[in-house]
C-alpha atoms as a PDB file:
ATOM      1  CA  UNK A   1     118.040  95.396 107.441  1.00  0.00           C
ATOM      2  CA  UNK A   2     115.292  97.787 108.344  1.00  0.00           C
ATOM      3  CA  UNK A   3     114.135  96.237 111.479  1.00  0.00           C
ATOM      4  CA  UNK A   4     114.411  93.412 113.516  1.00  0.00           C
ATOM      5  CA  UNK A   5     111.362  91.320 114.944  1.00  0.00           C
ATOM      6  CA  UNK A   6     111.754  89.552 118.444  1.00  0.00           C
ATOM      7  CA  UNK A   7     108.874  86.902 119.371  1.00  0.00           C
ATOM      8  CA  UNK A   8     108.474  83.809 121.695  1.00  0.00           C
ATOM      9  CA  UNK A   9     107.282  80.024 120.330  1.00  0.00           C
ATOM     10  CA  UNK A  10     109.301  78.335 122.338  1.00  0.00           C
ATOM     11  CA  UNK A  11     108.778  77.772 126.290  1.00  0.00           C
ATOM     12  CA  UNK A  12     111.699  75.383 127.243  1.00  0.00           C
ATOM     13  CA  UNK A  13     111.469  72.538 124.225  1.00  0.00           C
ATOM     14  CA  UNK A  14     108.187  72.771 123.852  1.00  0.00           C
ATOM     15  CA  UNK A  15     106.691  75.428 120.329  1.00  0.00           C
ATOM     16  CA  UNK A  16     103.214  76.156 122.419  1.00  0.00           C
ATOM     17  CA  UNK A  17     102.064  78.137 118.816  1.00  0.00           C
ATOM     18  CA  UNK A  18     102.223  74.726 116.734  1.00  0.00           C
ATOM     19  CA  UNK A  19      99.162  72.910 115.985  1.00  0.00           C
ATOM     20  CA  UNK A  20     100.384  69.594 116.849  1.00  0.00           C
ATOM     21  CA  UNK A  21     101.564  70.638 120.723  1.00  0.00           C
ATOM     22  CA  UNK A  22      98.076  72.373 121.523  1.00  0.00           C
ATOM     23  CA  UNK A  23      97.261  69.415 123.909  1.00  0.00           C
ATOM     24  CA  UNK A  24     100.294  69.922 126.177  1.00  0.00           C
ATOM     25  CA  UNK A  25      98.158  73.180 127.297  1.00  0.00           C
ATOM     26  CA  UNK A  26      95.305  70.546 129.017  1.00  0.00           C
ATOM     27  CA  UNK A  27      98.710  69.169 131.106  1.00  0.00           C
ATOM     28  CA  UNK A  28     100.117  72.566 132.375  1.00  0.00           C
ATOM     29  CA  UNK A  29      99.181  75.030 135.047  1.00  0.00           C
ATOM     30  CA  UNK A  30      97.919  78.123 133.023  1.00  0.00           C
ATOM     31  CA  UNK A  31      98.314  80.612 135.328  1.00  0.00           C
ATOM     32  CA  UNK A  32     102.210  79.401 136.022  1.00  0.00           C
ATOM     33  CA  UNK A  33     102.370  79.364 132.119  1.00  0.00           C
ATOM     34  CA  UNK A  34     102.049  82.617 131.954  1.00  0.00           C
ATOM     35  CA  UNK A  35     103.728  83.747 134.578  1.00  0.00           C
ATOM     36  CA  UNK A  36     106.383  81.704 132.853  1.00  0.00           C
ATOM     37  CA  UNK A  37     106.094  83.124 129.508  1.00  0.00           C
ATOM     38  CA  UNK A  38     106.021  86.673 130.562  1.00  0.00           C
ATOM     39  CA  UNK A  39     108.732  86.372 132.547  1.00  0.00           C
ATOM     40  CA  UNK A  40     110.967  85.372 128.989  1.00  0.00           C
ATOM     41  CA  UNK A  41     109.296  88.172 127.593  1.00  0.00           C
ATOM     42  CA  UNK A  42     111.080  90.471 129.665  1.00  0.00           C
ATOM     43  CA  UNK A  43     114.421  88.492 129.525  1.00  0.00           C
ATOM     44  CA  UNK A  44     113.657  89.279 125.062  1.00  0.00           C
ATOM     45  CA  UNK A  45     112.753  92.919 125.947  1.00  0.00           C
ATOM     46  CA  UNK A  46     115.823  93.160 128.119  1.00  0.00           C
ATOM     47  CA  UNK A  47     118.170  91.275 125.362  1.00  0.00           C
ATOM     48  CA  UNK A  48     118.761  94.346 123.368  1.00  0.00           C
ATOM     49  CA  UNK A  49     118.433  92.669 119.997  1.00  0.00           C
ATOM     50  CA  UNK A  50     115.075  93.728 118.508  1.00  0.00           C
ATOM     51  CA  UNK A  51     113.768  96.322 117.557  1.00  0.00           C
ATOM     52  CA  UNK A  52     110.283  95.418 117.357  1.00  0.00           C
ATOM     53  CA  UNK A  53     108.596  92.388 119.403  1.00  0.00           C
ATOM     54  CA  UNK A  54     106.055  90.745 117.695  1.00  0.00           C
ATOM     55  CA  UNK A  55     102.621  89.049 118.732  1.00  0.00           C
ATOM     56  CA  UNK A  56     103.296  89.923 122.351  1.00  0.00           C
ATOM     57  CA  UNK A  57     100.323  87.730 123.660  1.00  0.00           C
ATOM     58  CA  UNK A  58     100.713  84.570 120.807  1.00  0.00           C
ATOM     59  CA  UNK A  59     100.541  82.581 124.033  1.00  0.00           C
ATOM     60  CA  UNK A  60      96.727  82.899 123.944  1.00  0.00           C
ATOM     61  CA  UNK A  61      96.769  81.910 120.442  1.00  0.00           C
ATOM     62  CA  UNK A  62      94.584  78.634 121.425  1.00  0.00           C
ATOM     63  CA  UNK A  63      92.373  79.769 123.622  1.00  0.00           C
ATOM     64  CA  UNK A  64      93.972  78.553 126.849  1.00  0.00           C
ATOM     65  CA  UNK A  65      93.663  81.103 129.219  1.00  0.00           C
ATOM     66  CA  UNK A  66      94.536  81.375 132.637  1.00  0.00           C
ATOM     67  CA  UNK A  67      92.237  82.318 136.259  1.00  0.00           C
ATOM     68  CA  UNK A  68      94.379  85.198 137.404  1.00  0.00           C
ATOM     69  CA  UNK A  69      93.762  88.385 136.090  1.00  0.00           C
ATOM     70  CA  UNK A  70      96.939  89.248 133.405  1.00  0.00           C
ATOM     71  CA  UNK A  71      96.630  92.975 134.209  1.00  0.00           C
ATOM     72  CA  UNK A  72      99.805  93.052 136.345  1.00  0.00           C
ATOM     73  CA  UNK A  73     101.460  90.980 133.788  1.00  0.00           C
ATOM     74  CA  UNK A  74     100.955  92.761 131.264  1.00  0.00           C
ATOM     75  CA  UNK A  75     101.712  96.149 132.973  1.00  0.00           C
ATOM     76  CA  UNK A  76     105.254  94.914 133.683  1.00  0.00           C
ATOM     77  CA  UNK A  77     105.668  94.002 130.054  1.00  0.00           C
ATOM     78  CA  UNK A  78     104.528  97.897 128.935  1.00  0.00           C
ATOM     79  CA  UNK A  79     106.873  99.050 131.229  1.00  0.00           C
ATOM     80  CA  UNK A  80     110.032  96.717 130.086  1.00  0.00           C
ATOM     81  CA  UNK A  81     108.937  97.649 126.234  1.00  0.00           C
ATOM     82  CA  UNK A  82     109.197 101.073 126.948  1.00  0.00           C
ATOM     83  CA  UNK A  83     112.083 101.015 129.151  1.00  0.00           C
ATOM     84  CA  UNK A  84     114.048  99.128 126.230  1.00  0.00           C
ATOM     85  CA  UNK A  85     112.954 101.698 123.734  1.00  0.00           C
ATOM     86  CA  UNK A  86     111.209  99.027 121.748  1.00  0.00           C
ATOM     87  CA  UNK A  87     108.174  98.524 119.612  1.00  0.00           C
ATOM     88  CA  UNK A  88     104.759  96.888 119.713  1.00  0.00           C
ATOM     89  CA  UNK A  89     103.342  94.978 117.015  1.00  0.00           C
ATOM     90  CA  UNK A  90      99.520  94.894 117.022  1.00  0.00           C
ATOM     91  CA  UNK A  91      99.192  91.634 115.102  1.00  0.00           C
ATOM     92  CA  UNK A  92      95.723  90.661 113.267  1.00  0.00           C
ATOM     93  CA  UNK A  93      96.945  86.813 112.706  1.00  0.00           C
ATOM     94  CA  UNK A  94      95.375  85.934 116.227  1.00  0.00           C
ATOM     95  CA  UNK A  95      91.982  86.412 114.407  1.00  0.00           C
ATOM     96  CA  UNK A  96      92.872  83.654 112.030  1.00  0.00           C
ATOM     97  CA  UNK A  97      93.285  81.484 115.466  1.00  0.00           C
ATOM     98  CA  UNK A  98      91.296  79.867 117.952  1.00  0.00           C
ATOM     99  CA  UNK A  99      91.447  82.554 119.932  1.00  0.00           C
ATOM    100  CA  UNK A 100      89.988  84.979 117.476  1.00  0.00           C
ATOM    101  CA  UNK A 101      91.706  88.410 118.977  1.00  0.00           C
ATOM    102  CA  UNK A 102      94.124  90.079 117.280  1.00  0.00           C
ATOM    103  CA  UNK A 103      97.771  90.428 119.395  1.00  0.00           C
ATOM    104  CA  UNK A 104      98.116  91.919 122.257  1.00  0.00           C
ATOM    105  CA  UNK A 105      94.810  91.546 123.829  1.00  0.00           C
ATOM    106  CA  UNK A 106      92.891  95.224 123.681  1.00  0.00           C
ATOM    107  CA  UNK A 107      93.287  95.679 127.823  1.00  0.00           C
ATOM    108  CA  UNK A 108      97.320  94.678 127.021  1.00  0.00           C
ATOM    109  CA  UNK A 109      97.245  97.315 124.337  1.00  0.00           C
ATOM    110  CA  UNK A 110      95.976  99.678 126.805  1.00  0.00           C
ATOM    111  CA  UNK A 111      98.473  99.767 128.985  1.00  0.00           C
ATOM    112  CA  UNK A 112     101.117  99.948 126.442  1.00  0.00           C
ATOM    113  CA  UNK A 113      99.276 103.091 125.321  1.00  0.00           C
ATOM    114  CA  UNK A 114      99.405 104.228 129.080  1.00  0.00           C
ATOM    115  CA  UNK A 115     103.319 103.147 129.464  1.00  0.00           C
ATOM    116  CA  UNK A 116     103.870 105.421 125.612  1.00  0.00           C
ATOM    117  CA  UNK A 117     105.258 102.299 123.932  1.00  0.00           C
ATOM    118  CA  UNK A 118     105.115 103.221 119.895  1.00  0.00           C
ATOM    119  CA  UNK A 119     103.476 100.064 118.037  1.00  0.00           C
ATOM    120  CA  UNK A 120     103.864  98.625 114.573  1.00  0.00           C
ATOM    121  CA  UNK A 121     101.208  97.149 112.162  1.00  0.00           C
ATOM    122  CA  UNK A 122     101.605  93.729 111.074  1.00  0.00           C
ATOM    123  CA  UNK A 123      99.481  90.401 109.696  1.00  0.00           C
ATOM    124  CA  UNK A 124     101.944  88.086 110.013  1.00  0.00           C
ATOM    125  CA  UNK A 125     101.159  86.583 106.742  1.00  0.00           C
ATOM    126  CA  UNK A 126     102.250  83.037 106.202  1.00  0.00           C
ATOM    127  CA  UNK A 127     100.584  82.818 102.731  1.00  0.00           C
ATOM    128  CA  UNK A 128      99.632  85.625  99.865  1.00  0.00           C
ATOM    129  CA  UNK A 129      96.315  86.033 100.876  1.00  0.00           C
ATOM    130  CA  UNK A 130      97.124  86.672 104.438  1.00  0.00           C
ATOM    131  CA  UNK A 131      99.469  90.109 103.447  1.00  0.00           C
ATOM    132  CA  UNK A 132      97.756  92.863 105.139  1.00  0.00           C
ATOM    133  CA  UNK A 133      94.292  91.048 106.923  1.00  0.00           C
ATOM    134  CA  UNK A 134      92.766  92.933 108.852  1.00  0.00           C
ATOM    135  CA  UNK A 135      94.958  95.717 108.979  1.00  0.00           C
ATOM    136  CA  UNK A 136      92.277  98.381 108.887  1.00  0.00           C
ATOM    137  CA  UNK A 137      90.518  96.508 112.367  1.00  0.00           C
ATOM    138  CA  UNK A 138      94.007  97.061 113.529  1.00  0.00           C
ATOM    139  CA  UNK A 139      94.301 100.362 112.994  1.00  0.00           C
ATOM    140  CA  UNK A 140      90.709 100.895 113.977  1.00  0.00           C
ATOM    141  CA  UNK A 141      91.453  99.542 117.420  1.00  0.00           C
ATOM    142  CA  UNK A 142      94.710 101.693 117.769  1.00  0.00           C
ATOM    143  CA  UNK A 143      92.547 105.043 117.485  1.00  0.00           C
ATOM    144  CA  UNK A 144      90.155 103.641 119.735  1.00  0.00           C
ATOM    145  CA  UNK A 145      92.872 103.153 122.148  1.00  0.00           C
ATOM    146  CA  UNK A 146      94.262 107.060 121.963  1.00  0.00           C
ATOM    147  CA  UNK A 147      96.910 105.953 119.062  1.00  0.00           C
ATOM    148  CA  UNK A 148      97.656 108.647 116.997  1.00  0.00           C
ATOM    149  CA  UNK A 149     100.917 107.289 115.147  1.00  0.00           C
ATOM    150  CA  UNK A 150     102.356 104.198 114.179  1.00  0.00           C
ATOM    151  CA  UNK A 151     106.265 103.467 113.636  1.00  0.00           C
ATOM    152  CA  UNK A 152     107.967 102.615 110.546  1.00  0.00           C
ATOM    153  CA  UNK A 153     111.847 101.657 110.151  1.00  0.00           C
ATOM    154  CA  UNK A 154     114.475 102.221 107.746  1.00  0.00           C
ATOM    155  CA  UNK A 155     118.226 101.096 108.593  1.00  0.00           C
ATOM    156  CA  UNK A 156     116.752 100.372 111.907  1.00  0.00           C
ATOM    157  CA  UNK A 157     115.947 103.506 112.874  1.00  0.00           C
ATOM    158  CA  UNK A 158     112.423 104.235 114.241  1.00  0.00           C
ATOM    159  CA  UNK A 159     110.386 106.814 112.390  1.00  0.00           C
ATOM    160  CA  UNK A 160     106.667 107.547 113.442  1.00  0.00           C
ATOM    161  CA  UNK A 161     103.659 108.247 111.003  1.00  0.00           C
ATOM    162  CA  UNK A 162     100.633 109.809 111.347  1.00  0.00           C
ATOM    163  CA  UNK A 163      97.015 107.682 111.779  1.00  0.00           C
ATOM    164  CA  UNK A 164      94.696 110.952 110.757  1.00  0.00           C
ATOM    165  CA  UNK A 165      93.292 111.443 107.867  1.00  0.00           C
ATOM    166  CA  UNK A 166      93.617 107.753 106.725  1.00  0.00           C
END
């Protein structure tokens, strides 16, 4: 195994990424659900069993967003990443969604810049033609942020590549 992926579908019983549950988002309080769901994501940052977490923000994925501002939020989550010495995945499959932004949103990825929290490149590819979309907006975003290196593993250990010159 090269690396392990941690991610969140599940709040309780209920898979808030499926299709088919989208309407149970119209009969919650969105700024509790995410309070909610970034509270879990520190309890997966904190579990020690991951070495990457993936599609940090999927929670979005729909559209449903909350009032409140997310910047504390997601501040707390930088912070817990890089305290657990794990990485980011910027994701590009949240431009196949509703929500049409890749994953985590550009202020989250910000602040995980800020906080030094390495970050991944993925699609999260559920079919051929999905393998690699996007990537290149990815990586574009990451230099606009200040990234300068992404991580790779082998045998679960984290090694970092270089972003210039490609």
């Amino acid at each position: 195994v090269d690396y392990l992926i941690g991610s969140l579908h599940f709040l309780g019983s209920w898979d808030f990424t499926h299709p088919a549950e989208k309407s149970t988002y119209l009969e919650k309080d969105l700024n509790e659900l995410y309070e909610n769901y970034f509270a879990d994501m520190g309890k997966l940052c904190r579990s020690g069993l991951f070495d990457i977490v993936g599609h940090i923000d999927v929670i979005k994925k729909f559209g449903f967003l909350p009032q409140i501002h997310l910047d504390q939020l997601w501040l707390k989550t930088a912070k817990e990443l890089k305290e657990n010495d794990l990485c980011l995945e910027i994701n590009t499959a949240g431009l196949r969604a509703p929500v049409k932004e890749m994953y985590p949103a550009p202020g989250f990825l910000q602040y995980c810049f800020q906080e030094n929290v390495p970050v991944t490149v993925g699609s999260d590819a559920h079919s051929p033609q999905e393998v690699g979309y996007k990537i290149d907006d990815a990586i574009a975003l990451l230099r606009k942020v200040g990234y300068r290196e992404v991580a790779t593993f082998i045998g679960r250990k984290r090694q970092m590549i270089s972003l210039e010159g490609g």
